[in-house]
N, C-alpha and C. Protein backbone atom coordinates (compact mmCIF):
# COMPACT_ATOMS: atom_id res chain seq x y z
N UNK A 1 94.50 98.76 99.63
CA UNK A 1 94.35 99.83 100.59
C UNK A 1 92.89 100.27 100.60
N UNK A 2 92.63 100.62 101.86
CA UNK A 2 90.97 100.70 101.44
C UNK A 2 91.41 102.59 102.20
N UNK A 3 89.74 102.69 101.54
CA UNK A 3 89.35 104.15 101.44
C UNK A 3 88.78 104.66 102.63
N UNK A 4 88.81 105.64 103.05
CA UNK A 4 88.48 105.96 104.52
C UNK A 4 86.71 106.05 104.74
N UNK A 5 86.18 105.80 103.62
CA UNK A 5 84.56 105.38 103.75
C UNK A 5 84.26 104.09 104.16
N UNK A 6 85.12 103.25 103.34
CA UNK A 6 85.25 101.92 103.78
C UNK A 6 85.82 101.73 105.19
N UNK A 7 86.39 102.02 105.74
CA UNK A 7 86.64 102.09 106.89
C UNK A 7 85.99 102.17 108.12
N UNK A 8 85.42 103.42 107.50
CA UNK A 8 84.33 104.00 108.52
C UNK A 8 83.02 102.91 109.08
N UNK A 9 82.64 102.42 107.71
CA UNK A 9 81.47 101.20 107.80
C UNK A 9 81.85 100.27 109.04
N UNK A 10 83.26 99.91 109.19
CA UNK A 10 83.14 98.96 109.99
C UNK A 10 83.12 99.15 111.54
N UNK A 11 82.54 98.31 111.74
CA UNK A 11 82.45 98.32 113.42
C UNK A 11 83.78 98.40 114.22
N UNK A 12 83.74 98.82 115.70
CA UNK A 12 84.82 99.10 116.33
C UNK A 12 85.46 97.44 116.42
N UNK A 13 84.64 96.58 116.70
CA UNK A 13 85.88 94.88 116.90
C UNK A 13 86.39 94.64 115.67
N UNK A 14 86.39 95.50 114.59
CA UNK A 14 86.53 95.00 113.26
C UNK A 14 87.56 95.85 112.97
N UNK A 15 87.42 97.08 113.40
CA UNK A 15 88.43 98.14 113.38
C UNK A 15 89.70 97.39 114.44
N UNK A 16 89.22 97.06 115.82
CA UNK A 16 90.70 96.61 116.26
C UNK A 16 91.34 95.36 116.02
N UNK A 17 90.47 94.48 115.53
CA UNK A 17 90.98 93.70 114.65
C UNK A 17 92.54 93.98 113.43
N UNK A 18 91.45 94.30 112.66
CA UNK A 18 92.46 95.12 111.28
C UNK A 18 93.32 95.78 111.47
N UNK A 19 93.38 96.53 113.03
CA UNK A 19 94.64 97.90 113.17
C UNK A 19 95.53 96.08 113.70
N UNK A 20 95.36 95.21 114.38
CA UNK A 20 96.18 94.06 114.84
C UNK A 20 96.49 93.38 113.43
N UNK A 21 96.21 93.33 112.47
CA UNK A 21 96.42 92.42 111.68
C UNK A 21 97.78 93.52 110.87
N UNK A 22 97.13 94.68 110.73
CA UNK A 22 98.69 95.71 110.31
C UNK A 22 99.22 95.96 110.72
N UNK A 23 99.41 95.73 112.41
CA UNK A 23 100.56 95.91 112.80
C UNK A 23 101.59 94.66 112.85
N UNK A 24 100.79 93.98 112.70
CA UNK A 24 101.21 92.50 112.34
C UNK A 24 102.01 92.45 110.88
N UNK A 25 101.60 92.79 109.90
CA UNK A 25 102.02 92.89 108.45
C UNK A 25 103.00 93.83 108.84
N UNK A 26 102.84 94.87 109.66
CA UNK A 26 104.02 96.17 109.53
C UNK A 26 105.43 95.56 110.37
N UNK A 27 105.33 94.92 111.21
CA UNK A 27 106.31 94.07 111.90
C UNK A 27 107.05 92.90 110.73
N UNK A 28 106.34 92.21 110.03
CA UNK A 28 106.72 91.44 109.37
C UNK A 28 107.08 91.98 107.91
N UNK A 29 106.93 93.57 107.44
CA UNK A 29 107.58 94.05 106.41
C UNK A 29 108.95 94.52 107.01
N UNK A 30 108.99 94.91 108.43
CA UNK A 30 110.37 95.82 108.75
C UNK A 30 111.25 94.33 109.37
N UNK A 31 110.68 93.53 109.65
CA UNK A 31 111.79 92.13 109.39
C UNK A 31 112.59 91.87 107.98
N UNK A 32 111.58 91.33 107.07
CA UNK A 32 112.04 91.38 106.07
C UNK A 32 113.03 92.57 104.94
N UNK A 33 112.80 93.75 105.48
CA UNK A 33 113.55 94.97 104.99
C UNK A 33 114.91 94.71 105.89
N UNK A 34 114.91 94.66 106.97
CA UNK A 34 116.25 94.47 107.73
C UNK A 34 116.93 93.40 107.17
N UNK A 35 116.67 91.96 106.87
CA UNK A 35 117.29 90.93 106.30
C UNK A 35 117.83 90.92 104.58
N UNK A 36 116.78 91.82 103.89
CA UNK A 36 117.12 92.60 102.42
C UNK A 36 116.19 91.06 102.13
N UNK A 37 115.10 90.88 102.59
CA UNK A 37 114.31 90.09 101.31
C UNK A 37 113.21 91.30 100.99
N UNK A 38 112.98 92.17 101.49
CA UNK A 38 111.82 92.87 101.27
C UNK A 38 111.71 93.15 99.62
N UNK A 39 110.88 92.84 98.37
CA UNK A 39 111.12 93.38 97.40
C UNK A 39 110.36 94.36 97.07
N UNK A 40 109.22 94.47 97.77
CA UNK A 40 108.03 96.00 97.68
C UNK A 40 108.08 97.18 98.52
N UNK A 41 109.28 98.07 99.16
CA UNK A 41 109.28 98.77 100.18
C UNK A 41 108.43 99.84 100.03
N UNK A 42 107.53 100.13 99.25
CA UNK A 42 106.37 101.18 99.20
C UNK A 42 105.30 100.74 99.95
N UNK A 43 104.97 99.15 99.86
CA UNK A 43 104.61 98.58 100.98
C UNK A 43 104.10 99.24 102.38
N UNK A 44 105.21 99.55 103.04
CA UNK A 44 105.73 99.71 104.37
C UNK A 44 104.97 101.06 104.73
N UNK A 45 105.28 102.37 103.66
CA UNK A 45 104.17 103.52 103.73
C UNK A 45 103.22 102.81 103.32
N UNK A 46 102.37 102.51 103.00
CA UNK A 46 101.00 102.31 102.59
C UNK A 46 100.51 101.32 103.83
N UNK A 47 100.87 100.76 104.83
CA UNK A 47 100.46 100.15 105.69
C UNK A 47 100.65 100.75 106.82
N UNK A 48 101.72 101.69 107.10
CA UNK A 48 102.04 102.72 108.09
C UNK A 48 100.44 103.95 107.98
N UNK A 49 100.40 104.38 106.89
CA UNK A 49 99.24 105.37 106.74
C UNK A 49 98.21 104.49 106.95
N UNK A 50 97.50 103.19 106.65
CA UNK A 50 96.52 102.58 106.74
C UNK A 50 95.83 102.25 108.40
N UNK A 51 97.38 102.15 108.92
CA UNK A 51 96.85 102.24 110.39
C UNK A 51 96.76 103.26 111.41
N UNK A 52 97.20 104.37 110.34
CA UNK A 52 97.09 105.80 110.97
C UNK A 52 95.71 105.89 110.90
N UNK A 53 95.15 105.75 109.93
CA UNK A 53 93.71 105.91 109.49
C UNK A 53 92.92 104.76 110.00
N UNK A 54 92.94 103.98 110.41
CA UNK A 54 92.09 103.28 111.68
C UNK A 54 92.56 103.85 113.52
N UNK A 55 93.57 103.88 113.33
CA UNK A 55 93.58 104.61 114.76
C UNK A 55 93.02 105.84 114.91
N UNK A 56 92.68 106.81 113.59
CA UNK A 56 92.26 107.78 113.58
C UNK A 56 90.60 107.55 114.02
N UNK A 57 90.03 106.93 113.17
CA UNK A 57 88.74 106.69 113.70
C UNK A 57 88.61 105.60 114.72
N UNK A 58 88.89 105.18 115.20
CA UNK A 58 89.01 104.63 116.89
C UNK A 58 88.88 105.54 117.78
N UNK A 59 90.24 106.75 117.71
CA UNK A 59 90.12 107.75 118.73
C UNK A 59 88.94 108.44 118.29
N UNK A 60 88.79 108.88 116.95
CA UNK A 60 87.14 109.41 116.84
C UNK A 60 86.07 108.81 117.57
N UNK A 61 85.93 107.55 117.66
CA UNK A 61 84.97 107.21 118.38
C UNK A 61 84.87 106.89 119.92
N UNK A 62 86.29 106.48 120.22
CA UNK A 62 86.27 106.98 121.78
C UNK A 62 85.93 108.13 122.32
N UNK A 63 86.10 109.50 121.52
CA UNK A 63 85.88 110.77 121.70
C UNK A 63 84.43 111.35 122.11
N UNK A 64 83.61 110.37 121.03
CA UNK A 64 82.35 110.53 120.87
C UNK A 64 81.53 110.30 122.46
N UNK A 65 80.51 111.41 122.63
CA UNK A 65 79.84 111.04 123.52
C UNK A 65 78.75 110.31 123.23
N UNK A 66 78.85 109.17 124.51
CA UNK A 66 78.10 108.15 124.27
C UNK A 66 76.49 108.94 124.31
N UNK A 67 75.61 108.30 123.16
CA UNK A 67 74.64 109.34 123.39
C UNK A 67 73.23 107.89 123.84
């Protein structure tokens, strides 16, 4: 899980990248929880909050006036 400094560093194609790659992982943990192979379901929060926190700074920076 990375830290919301780390985050910040990265650029916006890098940011929507990564929010695609967890929602990707988050789709493919709530498969596996439905079928009962899932064996890490803490998982599932920790990737749910991770992409809260890139969408968070996305909309931060859409917000931003372009200066």
């Amino acid at each position: 899980m990375a830290k919301i400094t780390e985050i910040r560093e990265l650029s916006t194609e890098e940011l929507q990248g990564r929010l695609r790659d967890l929602k990707q992982e988050s789709l493919n943990l709530r498969l596996q929880q439905s079928t009962g192979q899932l064996e890490n379901s803490a998982r599932i929060k920790l990737v749910r909050r991770e992409i809260a926190r890139v969408m968070t700074i996305l909309n931060e920076r859409r917000k931003q006036p372009s200066a």
